[in-house]
C-alpha atoms as a PDB file:
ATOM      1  CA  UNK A   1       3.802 -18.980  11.607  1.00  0.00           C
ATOM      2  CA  UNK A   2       0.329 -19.171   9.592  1.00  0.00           C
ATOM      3  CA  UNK A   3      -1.457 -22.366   9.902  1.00  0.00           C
ATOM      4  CA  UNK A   4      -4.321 -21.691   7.897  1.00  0.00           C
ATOM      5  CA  UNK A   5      -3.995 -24.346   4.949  1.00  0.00           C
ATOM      6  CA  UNK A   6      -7.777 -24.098   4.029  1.00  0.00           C
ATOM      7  CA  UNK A   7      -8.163 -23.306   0.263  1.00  0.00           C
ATOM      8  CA  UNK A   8      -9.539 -19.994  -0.105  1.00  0.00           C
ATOM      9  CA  UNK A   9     -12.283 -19.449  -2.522  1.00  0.00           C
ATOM     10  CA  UNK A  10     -11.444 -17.260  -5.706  1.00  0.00           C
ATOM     11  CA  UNK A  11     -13.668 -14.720  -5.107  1.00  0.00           C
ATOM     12  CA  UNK A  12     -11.816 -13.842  -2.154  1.00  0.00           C
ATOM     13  CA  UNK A  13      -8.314 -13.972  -3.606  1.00  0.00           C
ATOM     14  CA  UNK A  14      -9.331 -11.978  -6.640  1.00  0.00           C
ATOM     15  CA  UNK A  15     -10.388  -9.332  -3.699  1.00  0.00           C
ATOM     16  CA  UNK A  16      -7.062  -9.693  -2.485  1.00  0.00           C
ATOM     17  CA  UNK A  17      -5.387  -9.353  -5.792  1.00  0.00           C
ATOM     18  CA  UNK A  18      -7.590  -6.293  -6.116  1.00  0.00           C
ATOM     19  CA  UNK A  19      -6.584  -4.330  -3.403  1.00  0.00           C
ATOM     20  CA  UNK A  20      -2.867  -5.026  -3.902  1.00  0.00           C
ATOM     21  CA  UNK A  21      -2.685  -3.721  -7.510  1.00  0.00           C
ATOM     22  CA  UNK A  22      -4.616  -0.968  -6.862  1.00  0.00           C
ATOM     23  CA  UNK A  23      -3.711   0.845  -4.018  1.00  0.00           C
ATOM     24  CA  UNK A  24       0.263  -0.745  -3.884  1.00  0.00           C
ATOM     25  CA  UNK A  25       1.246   1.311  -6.751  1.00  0.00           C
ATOM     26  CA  UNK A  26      -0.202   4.675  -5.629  1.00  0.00           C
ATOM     27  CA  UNK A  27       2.620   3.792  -2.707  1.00  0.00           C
ATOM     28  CA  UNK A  28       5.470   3.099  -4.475  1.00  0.00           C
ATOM     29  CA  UNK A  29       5.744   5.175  -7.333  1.00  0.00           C
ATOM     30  CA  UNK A  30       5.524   9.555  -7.557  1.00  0.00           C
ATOM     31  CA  UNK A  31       3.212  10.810  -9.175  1.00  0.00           C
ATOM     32  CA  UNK A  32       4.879  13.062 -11.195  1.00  0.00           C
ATOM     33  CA  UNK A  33       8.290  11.649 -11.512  1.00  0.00           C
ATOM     34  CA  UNK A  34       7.584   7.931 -12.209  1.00  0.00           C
ATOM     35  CA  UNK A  35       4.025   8.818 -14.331  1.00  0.00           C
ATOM     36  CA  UNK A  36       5.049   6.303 -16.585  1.00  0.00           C
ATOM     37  CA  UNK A  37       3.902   3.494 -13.840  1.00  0.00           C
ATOM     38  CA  UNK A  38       1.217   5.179 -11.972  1.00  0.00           C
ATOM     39  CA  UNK A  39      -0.561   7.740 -14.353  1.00  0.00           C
ATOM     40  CA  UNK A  40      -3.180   5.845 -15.893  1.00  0.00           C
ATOM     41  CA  UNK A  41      -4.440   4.734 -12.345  1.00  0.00           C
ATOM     42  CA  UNK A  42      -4.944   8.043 -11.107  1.00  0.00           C
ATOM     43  CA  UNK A  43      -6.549   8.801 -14.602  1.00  0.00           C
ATOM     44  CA  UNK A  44      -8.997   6.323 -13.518  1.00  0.00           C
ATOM     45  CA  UNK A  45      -9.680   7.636 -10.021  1.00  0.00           C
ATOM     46  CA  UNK A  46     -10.016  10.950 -11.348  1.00  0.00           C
ATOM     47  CA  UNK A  47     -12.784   9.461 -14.194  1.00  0.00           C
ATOM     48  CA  UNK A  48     -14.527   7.139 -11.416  1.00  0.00           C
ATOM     49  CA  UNK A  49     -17.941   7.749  -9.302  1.00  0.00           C
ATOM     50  CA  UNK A  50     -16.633   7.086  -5.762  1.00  0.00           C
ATOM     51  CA  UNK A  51     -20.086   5.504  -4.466  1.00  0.00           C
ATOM     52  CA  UNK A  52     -20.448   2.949  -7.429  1.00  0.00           C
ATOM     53  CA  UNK A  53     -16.602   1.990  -7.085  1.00  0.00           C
ATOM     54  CA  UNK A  54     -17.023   1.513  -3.641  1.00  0.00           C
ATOM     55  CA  UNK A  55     -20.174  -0.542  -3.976  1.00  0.00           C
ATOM     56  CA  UNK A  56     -17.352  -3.110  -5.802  1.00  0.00           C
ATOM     57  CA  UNK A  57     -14.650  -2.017  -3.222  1.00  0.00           C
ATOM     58  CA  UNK A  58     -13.955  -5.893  -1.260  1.00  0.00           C
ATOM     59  CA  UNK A  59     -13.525  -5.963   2.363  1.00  0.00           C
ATOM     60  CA  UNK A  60     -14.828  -2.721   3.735  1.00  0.00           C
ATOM     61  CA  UNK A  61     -18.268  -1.192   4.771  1.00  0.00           C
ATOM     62  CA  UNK A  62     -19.458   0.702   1.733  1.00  0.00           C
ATOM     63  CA  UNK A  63     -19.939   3.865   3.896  1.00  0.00           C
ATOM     64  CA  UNK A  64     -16.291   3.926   4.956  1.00  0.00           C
ATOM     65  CA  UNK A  65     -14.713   2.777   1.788  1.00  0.00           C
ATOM     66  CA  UNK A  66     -16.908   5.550  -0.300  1.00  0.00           C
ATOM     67  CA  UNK A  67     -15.788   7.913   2.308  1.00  0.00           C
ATOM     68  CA  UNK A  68     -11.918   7.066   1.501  1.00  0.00           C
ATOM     69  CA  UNK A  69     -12.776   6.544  -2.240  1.00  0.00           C
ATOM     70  CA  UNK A  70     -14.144  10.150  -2.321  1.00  0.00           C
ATOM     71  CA  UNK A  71     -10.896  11.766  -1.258  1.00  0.00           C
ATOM     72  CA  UNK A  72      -9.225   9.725  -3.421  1.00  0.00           C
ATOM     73  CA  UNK A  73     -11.173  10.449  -6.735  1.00  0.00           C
ATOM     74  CA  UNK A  74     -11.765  14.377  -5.849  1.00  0.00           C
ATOM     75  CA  UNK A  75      -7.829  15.048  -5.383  1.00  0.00           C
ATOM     76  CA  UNK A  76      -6.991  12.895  -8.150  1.00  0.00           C
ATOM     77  CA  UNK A  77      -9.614  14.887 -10.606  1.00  0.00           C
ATOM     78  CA  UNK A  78      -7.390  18.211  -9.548  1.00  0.00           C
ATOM     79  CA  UNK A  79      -3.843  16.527 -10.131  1.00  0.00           C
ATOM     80  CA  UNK A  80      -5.243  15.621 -13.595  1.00  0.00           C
ATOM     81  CA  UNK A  81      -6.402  18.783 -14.461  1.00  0.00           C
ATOM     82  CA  UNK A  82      -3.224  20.572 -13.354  1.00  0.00           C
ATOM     83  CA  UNK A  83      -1.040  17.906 -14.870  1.00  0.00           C
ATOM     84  CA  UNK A  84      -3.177  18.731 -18.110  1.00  0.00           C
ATOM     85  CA  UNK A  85      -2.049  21.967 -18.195  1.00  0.00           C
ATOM     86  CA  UNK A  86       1.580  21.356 -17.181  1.00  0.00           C
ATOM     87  CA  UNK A  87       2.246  17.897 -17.233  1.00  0.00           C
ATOM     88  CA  UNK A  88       6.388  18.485 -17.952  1.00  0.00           C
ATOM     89  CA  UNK A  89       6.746  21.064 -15.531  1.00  0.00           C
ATOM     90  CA  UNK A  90       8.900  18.911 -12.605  1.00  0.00           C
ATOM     91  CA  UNK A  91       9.669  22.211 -10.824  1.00  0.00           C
ATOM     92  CA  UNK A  92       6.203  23.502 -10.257  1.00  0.00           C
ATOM     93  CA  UNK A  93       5.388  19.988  -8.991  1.00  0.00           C
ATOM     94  CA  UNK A  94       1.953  19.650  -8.000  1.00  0.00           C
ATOM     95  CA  UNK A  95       0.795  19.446  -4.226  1.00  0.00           C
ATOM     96  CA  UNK A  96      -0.025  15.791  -4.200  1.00  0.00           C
ATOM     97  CA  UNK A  97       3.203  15.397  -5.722  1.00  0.00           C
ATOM     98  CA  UNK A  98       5.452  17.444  -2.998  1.00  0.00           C
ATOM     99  CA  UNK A  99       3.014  15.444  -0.359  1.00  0.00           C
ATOM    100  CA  UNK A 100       4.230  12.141  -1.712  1.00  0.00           C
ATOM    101  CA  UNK A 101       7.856  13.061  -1.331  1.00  0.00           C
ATOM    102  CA  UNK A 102       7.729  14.259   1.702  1.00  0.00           C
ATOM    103  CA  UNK A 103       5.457  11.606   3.220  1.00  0.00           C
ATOM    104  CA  UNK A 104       7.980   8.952   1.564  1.00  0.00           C
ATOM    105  CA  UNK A 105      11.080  10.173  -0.236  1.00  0.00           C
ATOM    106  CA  UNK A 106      12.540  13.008   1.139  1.00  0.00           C
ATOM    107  CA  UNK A 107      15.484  14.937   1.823  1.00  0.00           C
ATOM    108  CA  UNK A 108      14.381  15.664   5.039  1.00  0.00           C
ATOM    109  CA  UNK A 109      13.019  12.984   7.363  1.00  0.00           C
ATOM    110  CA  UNK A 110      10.219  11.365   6.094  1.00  0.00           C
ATOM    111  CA  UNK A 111       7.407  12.230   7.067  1.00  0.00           C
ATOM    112  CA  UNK A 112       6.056   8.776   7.019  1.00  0.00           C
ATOM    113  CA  UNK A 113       8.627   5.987   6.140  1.00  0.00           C
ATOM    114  CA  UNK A 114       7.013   3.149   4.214  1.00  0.00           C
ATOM    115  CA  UNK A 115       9.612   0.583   5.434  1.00  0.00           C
ATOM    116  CA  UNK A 116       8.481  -1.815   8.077  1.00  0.00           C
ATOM    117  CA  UNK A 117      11.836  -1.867   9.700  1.00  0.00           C
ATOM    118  CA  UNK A 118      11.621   1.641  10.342  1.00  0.00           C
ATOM    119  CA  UNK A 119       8.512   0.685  12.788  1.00  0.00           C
ATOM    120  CA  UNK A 120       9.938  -2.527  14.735  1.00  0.00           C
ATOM    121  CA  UNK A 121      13.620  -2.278  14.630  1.00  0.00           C
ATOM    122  CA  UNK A 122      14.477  -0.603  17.878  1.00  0.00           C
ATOM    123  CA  UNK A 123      17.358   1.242  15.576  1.00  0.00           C
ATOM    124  CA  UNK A 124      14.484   2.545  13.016  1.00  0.00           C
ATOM    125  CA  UNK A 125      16.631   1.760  10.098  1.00  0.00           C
ATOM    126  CA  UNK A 126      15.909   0.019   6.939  1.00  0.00           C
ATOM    127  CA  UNK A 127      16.459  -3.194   6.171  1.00  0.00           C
ATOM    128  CA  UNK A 128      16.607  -4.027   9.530  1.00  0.00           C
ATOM    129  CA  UNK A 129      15.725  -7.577  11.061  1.00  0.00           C
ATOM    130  CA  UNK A 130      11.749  -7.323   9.764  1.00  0.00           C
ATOM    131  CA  UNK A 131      13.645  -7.195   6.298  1.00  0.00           C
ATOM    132  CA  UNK A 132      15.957  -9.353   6.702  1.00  0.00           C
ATOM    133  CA  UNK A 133      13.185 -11.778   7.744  1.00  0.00           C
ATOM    134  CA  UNK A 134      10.876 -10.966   5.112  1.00  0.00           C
ATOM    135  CA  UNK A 135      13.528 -11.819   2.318  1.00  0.00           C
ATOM    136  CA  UNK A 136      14.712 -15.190   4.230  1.00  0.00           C
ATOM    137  CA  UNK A 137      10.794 -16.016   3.599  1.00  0.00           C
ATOM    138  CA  UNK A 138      10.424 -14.692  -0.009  1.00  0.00           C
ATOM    139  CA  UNK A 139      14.036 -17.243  -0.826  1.00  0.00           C
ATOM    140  CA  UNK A 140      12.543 -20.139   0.965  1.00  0.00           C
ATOM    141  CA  UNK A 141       9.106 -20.126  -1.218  1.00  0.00           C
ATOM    142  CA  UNK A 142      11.306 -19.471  -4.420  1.00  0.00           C
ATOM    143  CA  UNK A 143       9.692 -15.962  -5.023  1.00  0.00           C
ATOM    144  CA  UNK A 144      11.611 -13.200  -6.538  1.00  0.00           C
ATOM    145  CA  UNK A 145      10.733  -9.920  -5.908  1.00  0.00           C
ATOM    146  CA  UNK A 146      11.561  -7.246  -8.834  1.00  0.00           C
ATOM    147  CA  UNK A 147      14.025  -4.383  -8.201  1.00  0.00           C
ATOM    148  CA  UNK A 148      14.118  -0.950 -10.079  1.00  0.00           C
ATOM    149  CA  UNK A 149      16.691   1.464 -10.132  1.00  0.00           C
ATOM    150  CA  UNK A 150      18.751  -0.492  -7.744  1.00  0.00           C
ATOM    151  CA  UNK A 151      18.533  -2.518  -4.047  1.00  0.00           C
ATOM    152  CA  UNK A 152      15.442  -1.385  -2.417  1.00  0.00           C
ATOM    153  CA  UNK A 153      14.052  -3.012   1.308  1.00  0.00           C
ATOM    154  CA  UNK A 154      11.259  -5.543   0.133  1.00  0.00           C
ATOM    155  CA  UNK A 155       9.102  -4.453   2.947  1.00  0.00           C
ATOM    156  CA  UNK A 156       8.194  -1.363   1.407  1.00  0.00           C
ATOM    157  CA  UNK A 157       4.308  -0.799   1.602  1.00  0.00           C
ATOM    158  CA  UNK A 158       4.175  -0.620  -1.695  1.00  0.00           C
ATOM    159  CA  UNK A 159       5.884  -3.493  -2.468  1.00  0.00           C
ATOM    160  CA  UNK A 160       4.327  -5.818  -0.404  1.00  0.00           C
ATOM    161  CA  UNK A 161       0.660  -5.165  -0.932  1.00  0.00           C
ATOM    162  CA  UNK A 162       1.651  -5.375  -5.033  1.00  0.00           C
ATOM    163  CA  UNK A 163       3.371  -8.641  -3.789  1.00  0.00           C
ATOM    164  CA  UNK A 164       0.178  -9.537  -1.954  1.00  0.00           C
ATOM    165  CA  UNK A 165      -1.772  -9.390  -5.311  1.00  0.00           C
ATOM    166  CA  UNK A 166       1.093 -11.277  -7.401  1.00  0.00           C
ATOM    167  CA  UNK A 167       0.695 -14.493  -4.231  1.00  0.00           C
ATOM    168  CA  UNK A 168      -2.897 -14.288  -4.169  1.00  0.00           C
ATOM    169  CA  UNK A 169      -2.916 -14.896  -7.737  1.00  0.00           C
ATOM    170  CA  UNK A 170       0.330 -17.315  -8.082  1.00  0.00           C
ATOM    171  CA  UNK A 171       0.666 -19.031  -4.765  1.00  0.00           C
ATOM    172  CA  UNK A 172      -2.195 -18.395  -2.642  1.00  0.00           C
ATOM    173  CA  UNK A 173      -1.388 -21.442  -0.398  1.00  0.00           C
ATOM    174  CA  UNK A 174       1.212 -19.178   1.283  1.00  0.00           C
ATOM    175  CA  UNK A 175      -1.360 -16.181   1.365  1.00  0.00           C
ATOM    176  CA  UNK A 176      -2.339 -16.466   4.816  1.00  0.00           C
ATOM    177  CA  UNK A 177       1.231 -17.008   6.061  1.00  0.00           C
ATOM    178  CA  UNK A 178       2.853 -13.586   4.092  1.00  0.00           C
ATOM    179  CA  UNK A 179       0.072 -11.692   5.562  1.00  0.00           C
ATOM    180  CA  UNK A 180      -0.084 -13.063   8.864  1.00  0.00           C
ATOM    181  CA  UNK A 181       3.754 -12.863   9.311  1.00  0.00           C
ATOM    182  CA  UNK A 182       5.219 -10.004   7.133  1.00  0.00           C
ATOM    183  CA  UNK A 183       2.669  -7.688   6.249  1.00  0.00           C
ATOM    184  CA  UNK A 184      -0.232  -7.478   8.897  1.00  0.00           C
ATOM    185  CA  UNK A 185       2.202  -7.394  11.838  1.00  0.00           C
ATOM    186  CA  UNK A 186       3.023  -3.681  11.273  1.00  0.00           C
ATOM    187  CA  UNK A 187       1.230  -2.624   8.045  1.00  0.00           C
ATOM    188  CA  UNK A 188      -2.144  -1.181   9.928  1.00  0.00           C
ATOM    189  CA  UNK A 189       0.060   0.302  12.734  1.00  0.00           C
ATOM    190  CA  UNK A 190       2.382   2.630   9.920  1.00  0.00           C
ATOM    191  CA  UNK A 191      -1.407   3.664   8.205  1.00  0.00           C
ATOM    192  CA  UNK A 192      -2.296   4.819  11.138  1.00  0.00           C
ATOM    193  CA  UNK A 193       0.457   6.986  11.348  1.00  0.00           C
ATOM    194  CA  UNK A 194       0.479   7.927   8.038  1.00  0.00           C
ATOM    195  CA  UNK A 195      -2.951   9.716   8.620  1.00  0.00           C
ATOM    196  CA  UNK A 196      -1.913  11.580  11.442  1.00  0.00           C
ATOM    197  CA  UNK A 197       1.107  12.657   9.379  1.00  0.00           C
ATOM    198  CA  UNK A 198      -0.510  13.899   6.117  1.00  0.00           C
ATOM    199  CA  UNK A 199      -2.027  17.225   5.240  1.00  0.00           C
ATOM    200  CA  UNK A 200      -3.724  15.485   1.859  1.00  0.00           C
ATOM    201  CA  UNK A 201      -7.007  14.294   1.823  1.00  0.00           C
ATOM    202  CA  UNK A 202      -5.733  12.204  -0.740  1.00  0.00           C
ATOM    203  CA  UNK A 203      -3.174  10.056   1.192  1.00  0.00           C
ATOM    204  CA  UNK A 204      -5.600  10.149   4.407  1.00  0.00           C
ATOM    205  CA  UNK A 205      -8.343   8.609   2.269  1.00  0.00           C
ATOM    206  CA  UNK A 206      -5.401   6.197   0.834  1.00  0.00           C
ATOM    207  CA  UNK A 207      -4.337   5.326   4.437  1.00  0.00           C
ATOM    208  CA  UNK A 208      -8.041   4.485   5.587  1.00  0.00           C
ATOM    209  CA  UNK A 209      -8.863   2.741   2.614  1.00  0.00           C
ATOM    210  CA  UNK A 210      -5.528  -0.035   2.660  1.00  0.00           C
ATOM    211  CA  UNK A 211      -5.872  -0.041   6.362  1.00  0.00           C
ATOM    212  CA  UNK A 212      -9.360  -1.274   6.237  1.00  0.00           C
ATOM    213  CA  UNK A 213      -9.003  -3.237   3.248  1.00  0.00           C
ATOM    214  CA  UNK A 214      -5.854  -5.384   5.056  1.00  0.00           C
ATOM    215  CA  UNK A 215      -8.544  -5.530   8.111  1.00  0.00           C
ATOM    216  CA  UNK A 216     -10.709  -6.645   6.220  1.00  0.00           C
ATOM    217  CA  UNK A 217      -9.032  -9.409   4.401  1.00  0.00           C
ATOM    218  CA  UNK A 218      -7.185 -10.347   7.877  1.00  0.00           C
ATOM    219  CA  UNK A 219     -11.117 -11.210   9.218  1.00  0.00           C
ATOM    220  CA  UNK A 220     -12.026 -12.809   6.204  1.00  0.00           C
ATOM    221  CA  UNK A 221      -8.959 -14.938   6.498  1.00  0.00           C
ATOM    222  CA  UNK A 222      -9.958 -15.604  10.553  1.00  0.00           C
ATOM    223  CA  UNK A 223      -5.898 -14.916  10.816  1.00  0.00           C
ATOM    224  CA  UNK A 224      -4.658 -13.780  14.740  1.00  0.00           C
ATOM    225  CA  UNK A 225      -1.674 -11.370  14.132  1.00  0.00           C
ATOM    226  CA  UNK A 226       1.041 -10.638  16.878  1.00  0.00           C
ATOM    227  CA  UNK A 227       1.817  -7.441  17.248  1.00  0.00           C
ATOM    228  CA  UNK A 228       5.452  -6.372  17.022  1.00  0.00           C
ATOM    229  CA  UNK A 229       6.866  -3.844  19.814  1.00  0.00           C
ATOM    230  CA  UNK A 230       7.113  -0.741  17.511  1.00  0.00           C
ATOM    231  CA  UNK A 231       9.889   1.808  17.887  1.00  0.00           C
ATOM    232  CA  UNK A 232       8.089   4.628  16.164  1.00  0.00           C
END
C-alpha cells in the first residue's frame, strides 16, 4: 500500500487530471457509435499542431510525446473528414472505428482487452480478483464510480485513467495510493501489448503516449510499483 502522504503541488495534479481526461475517453467510448461522448475530442486532435500540443503535453520528453501526438492528430484529421462526409453511415464504419472494436469490443476475441483482470487473473476473466480489489478500495474511500448502459468492471483502462483525473482533482491525498496499487501495477504492461496488437497508427501513438504519460507521473510521484505475475 502507498505511503506517500506528501502534498503534491497543483501543477502536478492538474498534469495528472490532464492526461486522464484526455486520453481515458478515447479508451472507453467508439468512435462512431458513442460520438456523442468522444467526438468533440477527436475534433480537437484533428484541429491541433502536434509539436505545440506536445510542447504542453506533462510528463513525457517532447520528442516522444510529439511523435505519439502526430499519429494521433494525422488519423484523427482522416476520421473527421470521412465522418464529414458520412457521419450516419454505422455500416460503412470507418477504419479507426472497426480498429477500436476489435482492439476492445468485439465479437471475436479482443484483440486487446482493456480489463486489468484479463492480465493478472490466472483465469483471464473479468472482474476477476484485480476487480474485485479495485472496487473494495473505491467503497472504502467513499468514491462512486459511474456506470452506463449497465455493470461494467471498474478496471477498465478507460475508466480508471478518467478516474485518475476525477482523484487528482477531488481527493488527491489518495492519488499516489490508486496509482501505485490499482492502476500502475498492470496498466503499462496491457499498453505494451496493445501496440504490438494494433495495425493503427492511431491507437499505437495512443498506447505510447498513456504509457509514457503513467511513467511519467509514476517518477514524478517517486512511487515503486510491484509488478503482478501476468497471465497474458
Amino acid at each position: 500500500m502507498a505511503k506517500h502522504m506528501t502534498r503534491i503541488p497543483d501543477e502536478t495534479l492538474e498534469g495528472v487530471a490532464l492526461v486522464g481526461m484526455t486520453l481515458g475517453p478515447l479508451f472507453r467510448h467508439d468512435p462512431v457509435l458513442e460520438r456523442e461522448h468522444v467526438g468533440t475530442l477527436y475534433e480537437t486532435l484533428a484541429k491541433a499542431d502536434a509539436q505545440a500540443l506536445s510542447e504542453e503535453w506533462p510528463f513525457v520528453d517532447d520528442g516522444k510525446a510529439c511523435d505519439a501526438l502526430a499519429k494521433l492528430v494525422d488519423e484523427a484529421m482522416r476520421f473527421e473528414d470521412v465522418m464529414a462526409v458520412d457521419n450516419e453511415s454505422l455500416a460503412a464504419a470507418p477504419k479507426l472505428a472497426l480498429e477500436y472494436r476489435r482492439l476492445f469490443v468485439g465479437p471475436a476475441k479482443k484483440a486487446a482487452a482493456p480489463w486489468g483482470s484479463v492480465y493478472t487473473d490466472k483465469d483471464q476473466v473479468v472482474f476477476g480478483m484485480s476487480t474485485l480489489s479495485l472496487r473494495d478500495w473505491l467503497r472504502a474511500n467513499g468514491i462512486e464510480v459511474r456506470q452506463e448502459g449497465g455493470e461494467e468492471p471498474e478496471d477498465h483502462i478507460g475508466t480508471m485513467l478518467e478516474l485518475m483525473a476525477w482523484i487528482a482533482g477531488n481527493r488527491p491525498e489518495v492519488l499516489a495510493e490508486y496509482l501505485q496499487d490499482h492502476l500502475l501495477t498492470w496498466a503499462p504492461h496491457f499498453l505494451t501489448l496493445m501496440q504490438s496488437a494494433t495495425t493503427s497508427d492511431f491507437f499505437d501513438g495512443l498506447a505510447a503516449l498513456t504509457r509514457e504519460s503513467l511513467l511519467g507521473i509514476q517518477d514524478a510521484l517517486g512511487l515503486e510499483v510491484e509488478e503482478p505475475r501476468f497471465y497474458r
